[in-house]
C-alpha atoms as a PDB file:
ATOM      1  CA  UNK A   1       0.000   0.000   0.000  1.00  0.00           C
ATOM      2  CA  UNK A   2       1.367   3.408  -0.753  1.00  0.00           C
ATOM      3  CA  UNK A   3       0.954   5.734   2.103  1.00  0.00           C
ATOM      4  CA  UNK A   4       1.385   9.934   0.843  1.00  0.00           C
ATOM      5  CA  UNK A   5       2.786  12.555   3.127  1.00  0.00           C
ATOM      6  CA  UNK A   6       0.408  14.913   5.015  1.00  0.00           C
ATOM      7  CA  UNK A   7       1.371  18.279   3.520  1.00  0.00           C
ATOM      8  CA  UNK A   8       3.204  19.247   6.946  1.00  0.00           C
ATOM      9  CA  UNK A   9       5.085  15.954   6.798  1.00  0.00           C
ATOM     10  CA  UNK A  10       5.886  16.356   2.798  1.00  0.00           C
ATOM     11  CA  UNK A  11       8.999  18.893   3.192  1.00  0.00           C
ATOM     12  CA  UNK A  12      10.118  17.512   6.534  1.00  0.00           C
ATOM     13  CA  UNK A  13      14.147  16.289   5.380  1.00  0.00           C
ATOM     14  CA  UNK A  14      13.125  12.249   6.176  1.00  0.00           C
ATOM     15  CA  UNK A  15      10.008  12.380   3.981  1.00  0.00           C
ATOM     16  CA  UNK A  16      11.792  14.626   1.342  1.00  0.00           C
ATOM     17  CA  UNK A  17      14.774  12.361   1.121  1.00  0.00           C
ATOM     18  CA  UNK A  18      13.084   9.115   1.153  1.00  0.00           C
ATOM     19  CA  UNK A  19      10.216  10.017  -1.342  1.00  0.00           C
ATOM     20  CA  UNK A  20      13.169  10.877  -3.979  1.00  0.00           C
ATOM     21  CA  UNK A  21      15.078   7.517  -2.764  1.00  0.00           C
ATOM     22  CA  UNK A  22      11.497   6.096  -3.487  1.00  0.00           C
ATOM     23  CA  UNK A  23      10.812   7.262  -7.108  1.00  0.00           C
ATOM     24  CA  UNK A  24      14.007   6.600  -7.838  1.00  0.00           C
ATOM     25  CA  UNK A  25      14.035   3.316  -7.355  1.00  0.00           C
ATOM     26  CA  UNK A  26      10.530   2.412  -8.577  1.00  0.00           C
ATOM     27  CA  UNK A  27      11.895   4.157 -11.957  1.00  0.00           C
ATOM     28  CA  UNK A  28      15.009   2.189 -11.766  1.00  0.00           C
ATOM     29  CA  UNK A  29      13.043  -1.307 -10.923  1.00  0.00           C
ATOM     30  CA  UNK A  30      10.233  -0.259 -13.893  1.00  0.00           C
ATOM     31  CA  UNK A  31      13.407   0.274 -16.254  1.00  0.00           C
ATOM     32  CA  UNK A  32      14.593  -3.095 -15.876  1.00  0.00           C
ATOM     33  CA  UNK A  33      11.558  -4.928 -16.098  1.00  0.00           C
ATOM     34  CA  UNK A  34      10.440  -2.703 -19.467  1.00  0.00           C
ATOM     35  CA  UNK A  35      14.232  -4.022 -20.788  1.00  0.00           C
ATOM     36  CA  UNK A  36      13.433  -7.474 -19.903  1.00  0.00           C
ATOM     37  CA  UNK A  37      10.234  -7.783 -21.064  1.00  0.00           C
ATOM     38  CA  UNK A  38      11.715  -6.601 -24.500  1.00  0.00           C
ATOM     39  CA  UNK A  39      13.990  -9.356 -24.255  1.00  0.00           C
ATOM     40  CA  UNK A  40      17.020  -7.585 -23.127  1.00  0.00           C
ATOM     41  CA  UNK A  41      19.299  -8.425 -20.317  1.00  0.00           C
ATOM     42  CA  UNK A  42      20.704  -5.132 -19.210  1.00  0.00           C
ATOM     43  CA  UNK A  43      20.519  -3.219 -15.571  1.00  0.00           C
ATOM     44  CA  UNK A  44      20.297   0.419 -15.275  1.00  0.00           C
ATOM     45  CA  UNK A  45      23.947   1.417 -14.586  1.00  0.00           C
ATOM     46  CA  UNK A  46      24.034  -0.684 -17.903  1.00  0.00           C
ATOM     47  CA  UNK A  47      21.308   1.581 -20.128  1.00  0.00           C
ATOM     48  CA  UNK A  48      22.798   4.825 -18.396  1.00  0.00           C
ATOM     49  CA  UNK A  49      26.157   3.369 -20.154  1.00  0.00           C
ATOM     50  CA  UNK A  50      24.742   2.768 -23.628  1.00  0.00           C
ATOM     51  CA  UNK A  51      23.146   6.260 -22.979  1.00  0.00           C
ATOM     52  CA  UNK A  52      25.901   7.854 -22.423  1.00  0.00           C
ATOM     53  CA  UNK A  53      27.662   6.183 -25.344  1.00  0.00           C
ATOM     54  CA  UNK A  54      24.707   6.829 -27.821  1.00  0.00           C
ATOM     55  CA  UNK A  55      25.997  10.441 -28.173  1.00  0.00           C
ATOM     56  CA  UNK A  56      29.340   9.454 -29.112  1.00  0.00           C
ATOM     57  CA  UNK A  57      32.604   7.750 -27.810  1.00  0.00           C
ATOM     58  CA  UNK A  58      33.238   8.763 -24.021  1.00  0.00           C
ATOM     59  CA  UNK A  59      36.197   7.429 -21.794  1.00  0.00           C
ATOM     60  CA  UNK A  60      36.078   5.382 -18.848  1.00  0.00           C
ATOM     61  CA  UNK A  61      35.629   8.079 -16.115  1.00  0.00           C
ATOM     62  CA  UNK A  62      33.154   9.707 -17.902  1.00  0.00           C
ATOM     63  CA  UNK A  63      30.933   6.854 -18.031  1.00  0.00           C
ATOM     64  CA  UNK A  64      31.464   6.150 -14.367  1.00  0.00           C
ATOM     65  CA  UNK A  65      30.420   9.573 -13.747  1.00  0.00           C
ATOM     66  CA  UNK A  66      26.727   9.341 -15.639  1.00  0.00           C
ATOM     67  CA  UNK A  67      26.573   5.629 -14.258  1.00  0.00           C
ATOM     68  CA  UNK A  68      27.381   6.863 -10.589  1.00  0.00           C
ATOM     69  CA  UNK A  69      29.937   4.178 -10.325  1.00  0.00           C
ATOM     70  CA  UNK A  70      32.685   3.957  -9.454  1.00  0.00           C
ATOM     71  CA  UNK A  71      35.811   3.291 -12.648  1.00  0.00           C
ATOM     72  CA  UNK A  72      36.244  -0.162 -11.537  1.00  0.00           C
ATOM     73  CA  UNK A  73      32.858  -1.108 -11.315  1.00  0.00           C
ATOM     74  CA  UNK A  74      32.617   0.391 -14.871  1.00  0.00           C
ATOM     75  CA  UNK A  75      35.369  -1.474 -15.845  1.00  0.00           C
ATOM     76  CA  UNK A  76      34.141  -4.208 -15.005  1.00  0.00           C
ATOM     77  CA  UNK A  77      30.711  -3.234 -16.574  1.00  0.00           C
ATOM     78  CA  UNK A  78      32.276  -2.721 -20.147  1.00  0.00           C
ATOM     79  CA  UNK A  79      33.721  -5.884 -19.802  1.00  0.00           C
ATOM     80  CA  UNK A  80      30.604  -7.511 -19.618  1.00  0.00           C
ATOM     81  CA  UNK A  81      28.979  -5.918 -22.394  1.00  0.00           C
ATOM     82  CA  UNK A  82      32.194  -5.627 -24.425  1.00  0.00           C
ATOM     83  CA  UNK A  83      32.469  -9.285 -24.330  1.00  0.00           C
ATOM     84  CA  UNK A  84      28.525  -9.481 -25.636  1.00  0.00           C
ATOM     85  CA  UNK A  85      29.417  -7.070 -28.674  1.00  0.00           C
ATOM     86  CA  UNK A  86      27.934  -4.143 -27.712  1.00  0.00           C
ATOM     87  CA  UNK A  87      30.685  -1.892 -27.379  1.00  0.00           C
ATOM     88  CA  UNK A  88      34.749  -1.863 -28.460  1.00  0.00           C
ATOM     89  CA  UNK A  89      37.459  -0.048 -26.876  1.00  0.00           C
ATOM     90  CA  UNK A  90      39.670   1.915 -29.048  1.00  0.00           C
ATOM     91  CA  UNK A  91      42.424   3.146 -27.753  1.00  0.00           C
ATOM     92  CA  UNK A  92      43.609   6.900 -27.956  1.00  0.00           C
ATOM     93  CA  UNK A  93      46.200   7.311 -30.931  1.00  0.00           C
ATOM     94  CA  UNK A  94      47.775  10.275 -29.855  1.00  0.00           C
ATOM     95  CA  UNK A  95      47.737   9.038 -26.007  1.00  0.00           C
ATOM     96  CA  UNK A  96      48.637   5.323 -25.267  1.00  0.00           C
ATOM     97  CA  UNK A  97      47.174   5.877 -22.141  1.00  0.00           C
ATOM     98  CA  UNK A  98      43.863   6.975 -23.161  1.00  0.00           C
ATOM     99  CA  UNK A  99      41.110   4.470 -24.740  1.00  0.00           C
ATOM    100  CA  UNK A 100      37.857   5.616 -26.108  1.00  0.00           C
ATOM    101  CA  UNK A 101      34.713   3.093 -25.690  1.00  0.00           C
ATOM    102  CA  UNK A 102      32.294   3.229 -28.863  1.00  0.00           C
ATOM    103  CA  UNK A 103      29.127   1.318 -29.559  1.00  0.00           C
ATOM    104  CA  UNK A 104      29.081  -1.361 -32.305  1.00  0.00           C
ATOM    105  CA  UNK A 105      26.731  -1.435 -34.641  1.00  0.00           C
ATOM    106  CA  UNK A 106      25.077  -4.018 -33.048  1.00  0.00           C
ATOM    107  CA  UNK A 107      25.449  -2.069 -29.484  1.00  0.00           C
ATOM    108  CA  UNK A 108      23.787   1.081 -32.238  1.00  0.00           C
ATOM    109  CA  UNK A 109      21.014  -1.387 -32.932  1.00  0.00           C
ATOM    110  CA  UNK A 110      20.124  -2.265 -29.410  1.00  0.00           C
ATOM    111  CA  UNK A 111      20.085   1.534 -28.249  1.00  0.00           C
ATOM    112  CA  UNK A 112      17.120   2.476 -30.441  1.00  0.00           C
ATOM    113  CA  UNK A 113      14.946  -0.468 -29.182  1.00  0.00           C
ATOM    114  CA  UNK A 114      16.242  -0.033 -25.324  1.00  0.00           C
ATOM    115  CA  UNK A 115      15.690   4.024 -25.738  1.00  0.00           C
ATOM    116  CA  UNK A 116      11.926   3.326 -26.790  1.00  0.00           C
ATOM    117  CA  UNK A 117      11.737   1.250 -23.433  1.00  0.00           C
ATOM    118  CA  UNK A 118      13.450   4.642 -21.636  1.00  0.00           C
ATOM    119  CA  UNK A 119      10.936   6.421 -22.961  1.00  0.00           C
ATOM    120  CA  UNK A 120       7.590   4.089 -22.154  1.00  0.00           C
ATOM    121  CA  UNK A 121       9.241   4.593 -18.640  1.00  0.00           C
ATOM    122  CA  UNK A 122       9.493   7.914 -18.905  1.00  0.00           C
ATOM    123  CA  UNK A 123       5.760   8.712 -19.672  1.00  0.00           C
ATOM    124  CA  UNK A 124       4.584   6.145 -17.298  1.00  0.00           C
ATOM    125  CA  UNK A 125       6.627   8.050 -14.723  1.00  0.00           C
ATOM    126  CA  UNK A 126       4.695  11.732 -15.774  1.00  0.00           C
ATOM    127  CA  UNK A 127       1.505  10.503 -16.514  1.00  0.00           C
ATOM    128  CA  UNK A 128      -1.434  12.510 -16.023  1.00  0.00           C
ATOM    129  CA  UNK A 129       0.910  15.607 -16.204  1.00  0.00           C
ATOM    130  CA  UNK A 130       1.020  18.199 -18.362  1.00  0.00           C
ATOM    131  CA  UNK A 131       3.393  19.695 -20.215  1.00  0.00           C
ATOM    132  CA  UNK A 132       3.043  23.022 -17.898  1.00  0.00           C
ATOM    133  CA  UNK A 133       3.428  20.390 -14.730  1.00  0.00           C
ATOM    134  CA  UNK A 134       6.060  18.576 -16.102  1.00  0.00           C
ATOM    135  CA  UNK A 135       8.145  21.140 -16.865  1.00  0.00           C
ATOM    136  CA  UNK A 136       7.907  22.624 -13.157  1.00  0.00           C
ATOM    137  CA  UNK A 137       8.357  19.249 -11.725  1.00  0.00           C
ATOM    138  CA  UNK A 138      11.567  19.340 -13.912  1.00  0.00           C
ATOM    139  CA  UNK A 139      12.635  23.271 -12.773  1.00  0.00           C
ATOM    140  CA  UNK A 140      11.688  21.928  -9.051  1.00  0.00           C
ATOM    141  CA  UNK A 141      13.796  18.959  -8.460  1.00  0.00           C
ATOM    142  CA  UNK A 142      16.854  20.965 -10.741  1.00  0.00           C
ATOM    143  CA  UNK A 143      16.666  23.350  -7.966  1.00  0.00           C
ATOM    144  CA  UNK A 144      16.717  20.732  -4.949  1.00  0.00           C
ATOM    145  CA  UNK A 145      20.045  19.475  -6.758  1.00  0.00           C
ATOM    146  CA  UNK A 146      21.390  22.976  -7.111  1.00  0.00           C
ATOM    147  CA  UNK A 147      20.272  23.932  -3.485  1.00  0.00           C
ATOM    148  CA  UNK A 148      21.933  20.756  -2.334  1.00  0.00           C
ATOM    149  CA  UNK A 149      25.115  20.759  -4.242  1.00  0.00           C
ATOM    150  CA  UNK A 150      26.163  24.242  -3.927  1.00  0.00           C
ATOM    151  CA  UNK A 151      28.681  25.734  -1.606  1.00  0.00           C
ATOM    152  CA  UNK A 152      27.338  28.550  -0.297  1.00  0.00           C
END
C-alpha cells in the first residue's frame, strides 16, 4: 500500500529524502523490467552506459560519472557488455594511455529499441501531467540538486 505525506510531513528532510530515494528506485526497478520484457538483459547502470555512449565515444571516467559508479565497477561493466558485442574499446592514438569506448553497430542497434523502453518509462513516470506540470516538476527537483550541491 502506498501511504502519501500529510502536507506538513511532505517537506520535513526524512520524507523529502526518502520520497526521492522512493521514485528513484521504482523508476530504476520499472526500467529493468520494461528491458526485460523486450527481451534484453541489461541493468540500469548498464542503459545509463549505452546512454551515455549513444551520443558518441566517451572514456572510462566519464561513463562512471553518468553511471554513478565507481571506474572499476565500470570497468568491469564494459567488460561484460564488451564481451557481448555491444561496445569496443579503441584506444587513444595520440595518447597510449587513453582508450575511447564506442558502440558497435550491433550495441547502435540495441540503443534504439532499449531508448523506446526509456521512454515508455518515462511517460509512465509523468503521466497525467502536463506539459506546464512537467516542466515545473523538472525546474523543481533541478533546484533541490542545485540547493543541495552548492557551496554557499
Amino acid at each position: 500500500m502506498i501511504t502519501h505525506a500529510t502536507p506538513a510531513e511532505a517537506c520535513t528532510g526524512s520524507a523529502l529524502g526518502l520520497l526521492f530515494r522512493q521514485a528513484r528506485d521504482a523508476m530504476w526497478a520499472r526500467m529493468e523490467r520494461e528491458l526485460a520484457a523486450a527481451g534484453h538483459e541489461l541493468n540500469f547502470s548498464q542503459f545509463i552506459t549505452l546512454k551515455r555512449l549513444s551520443a558518441g565515444p566517451a572514456g572510462v571516467t566519464d561513463l562512471a560519472r553518468a553511471a554513478d559508479l565507481n571506474p572499476g565497477a565500470m570497468t568491469r561493466l564494459l567488460d561484460k557488455l564488451e564481451a557481448r558485442g555491444i561496445l569496443a574499446r579503441v584506444a587513444d592514438p595520440t595518447d597510449r594511455r587513453a582508450v575511447h569506448i564506442h558502440l558497435t553497430d550491433a550495441g547502435i542497434a540495441m540503443w534504439r529499441d532499449i531508448d523506446q523502453c526509456g521512454q515508455r518509462v518515462r511517460a509512465r513516470a509523468l503521466r497525467g501531467m502536463d506539459e506546464a506540470a512537467r516542466a515545473q516538476l523538472t525546474r523543481l527537483v533541478e533546484q533541490v540538486r542545485d540547493n543541495l550541491l552548492s557551496e554557499d
